[in-house]
C-alpha atoms as a PDB file:
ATOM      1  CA  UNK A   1      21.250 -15.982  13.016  1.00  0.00           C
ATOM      2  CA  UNK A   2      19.111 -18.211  11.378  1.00  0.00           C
ATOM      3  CA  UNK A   3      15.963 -17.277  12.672  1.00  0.00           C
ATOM      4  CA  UNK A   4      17.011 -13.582  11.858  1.00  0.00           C
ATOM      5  CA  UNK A   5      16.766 -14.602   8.316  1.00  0.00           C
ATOM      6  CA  UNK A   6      14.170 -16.439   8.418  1.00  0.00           C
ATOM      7  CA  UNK A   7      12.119 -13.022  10.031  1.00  0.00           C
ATOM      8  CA  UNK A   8      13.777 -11.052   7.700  1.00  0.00           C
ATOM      9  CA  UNK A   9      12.113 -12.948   4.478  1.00  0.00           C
ATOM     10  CA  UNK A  10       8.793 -13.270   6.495  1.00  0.00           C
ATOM     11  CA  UNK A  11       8.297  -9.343   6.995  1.00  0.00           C
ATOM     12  CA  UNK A  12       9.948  -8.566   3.443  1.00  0.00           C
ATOM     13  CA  UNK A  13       7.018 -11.206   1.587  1.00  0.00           C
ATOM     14  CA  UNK A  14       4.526  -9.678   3.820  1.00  0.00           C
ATOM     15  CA  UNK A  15       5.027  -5.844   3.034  1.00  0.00           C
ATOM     16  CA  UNK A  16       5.455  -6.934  -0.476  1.00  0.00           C
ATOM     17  CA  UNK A  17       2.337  -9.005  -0.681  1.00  0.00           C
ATOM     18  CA  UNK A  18       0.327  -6.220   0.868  1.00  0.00           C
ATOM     19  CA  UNK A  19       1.646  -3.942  -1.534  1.00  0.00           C
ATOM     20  CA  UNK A  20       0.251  -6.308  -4.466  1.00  0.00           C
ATOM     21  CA  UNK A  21      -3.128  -6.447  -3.098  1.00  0.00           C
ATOM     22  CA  UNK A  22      -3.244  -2.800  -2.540  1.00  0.00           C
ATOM     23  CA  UNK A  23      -1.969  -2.178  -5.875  1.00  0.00           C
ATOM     24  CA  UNK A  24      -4.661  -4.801  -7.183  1.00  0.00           C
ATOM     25  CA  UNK A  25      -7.625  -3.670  -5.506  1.00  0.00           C
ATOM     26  CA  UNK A  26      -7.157   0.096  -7.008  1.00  0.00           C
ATOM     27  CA  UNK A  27      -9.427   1.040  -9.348  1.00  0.00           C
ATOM     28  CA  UNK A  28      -7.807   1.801 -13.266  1.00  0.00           C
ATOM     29  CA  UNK A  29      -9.268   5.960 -12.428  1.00  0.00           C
ATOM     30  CA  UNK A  30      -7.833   5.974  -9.233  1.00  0.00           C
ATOM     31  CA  UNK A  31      -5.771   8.829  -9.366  1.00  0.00           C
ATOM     32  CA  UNK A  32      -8.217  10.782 -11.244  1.00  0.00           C
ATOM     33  CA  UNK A  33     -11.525  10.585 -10.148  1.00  0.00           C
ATOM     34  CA  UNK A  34     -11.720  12.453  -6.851  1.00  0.00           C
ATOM     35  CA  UNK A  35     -14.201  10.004  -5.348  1.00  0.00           C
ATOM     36  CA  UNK A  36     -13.329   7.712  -2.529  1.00  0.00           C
ATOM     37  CA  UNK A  37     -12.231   3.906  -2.333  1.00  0.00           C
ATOM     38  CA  UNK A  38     -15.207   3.328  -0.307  1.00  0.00           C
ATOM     39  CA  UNK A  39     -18.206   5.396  -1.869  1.00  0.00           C
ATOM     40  CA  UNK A  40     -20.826   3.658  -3.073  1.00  0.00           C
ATOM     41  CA  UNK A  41     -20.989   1.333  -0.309  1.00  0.00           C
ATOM     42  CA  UNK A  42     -23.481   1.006   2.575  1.00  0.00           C
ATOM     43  CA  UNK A  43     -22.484   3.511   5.030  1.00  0.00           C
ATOM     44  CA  UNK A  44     -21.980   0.599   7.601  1.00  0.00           C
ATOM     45  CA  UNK A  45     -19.501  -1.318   5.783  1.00  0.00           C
ATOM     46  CA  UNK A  46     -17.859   2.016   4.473  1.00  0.00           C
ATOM     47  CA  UNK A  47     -17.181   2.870   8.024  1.00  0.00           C
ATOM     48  CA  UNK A  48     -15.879  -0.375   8.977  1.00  0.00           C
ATOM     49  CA  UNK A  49     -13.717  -0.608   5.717  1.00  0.00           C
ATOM     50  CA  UNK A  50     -12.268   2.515   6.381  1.00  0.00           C
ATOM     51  CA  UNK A  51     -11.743   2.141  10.082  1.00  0.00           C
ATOM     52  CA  UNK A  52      -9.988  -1.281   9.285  1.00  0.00           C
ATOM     53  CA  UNK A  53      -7.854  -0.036   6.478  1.00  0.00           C
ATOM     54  CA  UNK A  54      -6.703   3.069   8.877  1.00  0.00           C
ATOM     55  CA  UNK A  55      -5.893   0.568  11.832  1.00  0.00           C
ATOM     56  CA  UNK A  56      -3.620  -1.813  10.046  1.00  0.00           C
ATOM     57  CA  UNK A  57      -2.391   1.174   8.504  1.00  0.00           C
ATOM     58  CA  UNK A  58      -0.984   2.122  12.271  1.00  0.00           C
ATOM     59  CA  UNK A  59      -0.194  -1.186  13.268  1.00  0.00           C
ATOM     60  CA  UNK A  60       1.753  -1.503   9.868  1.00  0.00           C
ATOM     61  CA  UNK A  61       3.894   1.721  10.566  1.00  0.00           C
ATOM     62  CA  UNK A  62       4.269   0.431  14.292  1.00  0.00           C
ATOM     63  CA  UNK A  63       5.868  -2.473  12.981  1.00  0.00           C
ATOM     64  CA  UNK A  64       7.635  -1.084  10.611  1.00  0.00           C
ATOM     65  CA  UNK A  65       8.978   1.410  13.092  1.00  0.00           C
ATOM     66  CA  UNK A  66       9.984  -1.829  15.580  1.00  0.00           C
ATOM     67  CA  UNK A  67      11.532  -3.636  12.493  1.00  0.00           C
ATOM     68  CA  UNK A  68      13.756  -0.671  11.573  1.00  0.00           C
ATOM     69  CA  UNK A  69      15.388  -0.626  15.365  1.00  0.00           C
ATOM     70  CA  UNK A  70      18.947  -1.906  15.164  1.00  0.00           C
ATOM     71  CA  UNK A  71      19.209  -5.668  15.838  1.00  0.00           C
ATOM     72  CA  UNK A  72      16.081  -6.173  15.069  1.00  0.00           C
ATOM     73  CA  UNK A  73      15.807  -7.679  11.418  1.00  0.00           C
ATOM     74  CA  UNK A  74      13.080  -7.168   8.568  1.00  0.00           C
ATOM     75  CA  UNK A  75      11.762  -4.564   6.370  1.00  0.00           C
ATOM     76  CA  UNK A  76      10.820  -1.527   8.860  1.00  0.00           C
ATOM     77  CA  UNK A  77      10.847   1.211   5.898  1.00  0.00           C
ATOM     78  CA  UNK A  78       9.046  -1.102   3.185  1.00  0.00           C
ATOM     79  CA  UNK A  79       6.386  -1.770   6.004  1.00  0.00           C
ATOM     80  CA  UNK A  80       6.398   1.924   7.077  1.00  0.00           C
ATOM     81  CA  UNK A  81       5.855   2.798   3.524  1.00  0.00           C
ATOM     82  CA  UNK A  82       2.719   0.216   3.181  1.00  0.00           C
ATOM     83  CA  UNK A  83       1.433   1.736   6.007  1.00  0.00           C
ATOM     84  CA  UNK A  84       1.508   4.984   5.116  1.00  0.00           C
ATOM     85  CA  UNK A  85      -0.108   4.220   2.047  1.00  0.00           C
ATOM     86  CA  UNK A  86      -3.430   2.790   3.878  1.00  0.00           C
ATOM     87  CA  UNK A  87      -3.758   5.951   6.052  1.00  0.00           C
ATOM     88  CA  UNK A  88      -6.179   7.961   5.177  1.00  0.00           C
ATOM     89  CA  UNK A  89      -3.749  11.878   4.838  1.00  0.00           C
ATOM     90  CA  UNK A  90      -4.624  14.901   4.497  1.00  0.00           C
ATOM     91  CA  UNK A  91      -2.723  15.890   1.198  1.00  0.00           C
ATOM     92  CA  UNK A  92      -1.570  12.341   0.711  1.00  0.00           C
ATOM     93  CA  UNK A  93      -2.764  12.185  -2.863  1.00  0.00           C
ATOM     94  CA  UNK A  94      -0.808  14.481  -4.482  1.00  0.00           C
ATOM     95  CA  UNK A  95       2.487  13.419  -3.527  1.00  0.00           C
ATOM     96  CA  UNK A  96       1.876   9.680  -4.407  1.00  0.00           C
ATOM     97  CA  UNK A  97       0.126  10.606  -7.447  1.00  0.00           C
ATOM     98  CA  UNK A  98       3.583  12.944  -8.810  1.00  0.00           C
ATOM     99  CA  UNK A  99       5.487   9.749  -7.996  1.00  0.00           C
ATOM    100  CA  UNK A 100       3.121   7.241 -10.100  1.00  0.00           C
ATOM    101  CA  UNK A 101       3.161   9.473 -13.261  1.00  0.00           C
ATOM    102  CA  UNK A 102       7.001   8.665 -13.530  1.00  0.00           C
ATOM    103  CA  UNK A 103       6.916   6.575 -17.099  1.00  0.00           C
ATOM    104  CA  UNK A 104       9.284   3.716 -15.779  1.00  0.00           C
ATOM    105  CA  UNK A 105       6.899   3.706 -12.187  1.00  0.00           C
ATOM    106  CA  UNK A 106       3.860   3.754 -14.226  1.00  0.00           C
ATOM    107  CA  UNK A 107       4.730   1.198 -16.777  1.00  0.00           C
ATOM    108  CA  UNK A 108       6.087  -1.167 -13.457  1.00  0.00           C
ATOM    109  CA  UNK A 109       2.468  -0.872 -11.704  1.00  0.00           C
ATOM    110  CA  UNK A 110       0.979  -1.168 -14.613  1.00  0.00           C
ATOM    111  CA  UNK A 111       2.586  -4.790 -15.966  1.00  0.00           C
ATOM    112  CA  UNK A 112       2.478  -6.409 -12.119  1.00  0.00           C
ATOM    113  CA  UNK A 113      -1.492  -5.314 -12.942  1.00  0.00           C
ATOM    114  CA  UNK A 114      -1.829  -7.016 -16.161  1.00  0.00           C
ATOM    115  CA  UNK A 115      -0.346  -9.863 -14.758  1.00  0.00           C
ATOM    116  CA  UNK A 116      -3.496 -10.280 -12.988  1.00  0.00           C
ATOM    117  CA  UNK A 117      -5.215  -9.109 -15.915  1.00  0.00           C
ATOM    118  CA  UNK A 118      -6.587  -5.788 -14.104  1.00  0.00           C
ATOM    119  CA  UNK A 119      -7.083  -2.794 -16.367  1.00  0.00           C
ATOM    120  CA  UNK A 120      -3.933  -0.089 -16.288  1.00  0.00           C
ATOM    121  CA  UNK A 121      -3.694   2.482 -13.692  1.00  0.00           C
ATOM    122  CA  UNK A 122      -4.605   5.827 -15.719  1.00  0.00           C
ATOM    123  CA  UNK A 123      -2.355   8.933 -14.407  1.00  0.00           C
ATOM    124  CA  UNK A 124      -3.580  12.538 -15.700  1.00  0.00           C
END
C-alpha cells in the first residue's frame, strides 16, 4: 500500500511539474498571435522540437490512460490532460483558449507566472 502512495505522489508531481513548464515556456501573446511555438527557428530543430513535443505528448496520454485503470494508482486524467495539451490538434486552440479567458483561470495562470517573474498570459 505503501508503494501505491508513494506512485501516486510521483505521477501527481510529475503531471503537475510538466504543467508548470508548459505554462512557463508560453509566450505572454500566446493565445493571440496565430503564429506557432516553433517559428522562427531553424527548420531542423523546429522539426525535432515539434516531433519531440508530439511524442511525449502520446506517451503522456498512454500513461495517463494506464494510470487511470483500476488498481493501478496515480494521476491518469491530470497526465491525459498534459498530454493532450502537447499534441499538436486540429481545432485544439479554440477550446483551450475559451477555457483560459475565465477571470479566476486567467488570474491563476497568470500569478503561478509572475512567480517566476514571466510576463502575463494576454487572452483577447
Amino acid at each position: 500500500m505503501l508503494w501505491a502512495a508513494g506512485i501516486f505522489l510521483l505521477t501527481f508531481t510529475l503531471s503537475l511539474a510538466i504543467f508548470g513548464v508548459i505554462l512557463l515556456l508560453l509566450p505572454a501573446r500566446y493565445f493571440i498571435d496565430d503564429r506557432k511555438f516553433w517559428s522562427g527557428r531553424h527548420p531542423l530543430i523546429r522539426l525535432l522540437g515539434l516531433v519531440g513535443k508530439n511524442l511525449l505528448g502520446v506517451a503522456l496520454i498512454v500513461l495517463g490512460l494506464l494510470l487511470s485503470l483500476p488498481g493501478i494508482p496515480g494521476q491518469g486524467l491530470l497526465t491525459v490532460a498534459v498530454g493532450a495539451m502537447l499534441l499538436d490538434i486540429p481545432g485544439k486552440h479554440r477550446p483551450v483558449r475559451s477555457i483560459v479567458k475565465r477571470k479566476g483561470v486567467l488570474r491563476s495562470l497568470n500569478q503561478f507566472r509572475a512567480w517566476f517573474r514571466r510576463p502575463p498570459l494576454v487572452v483577447a
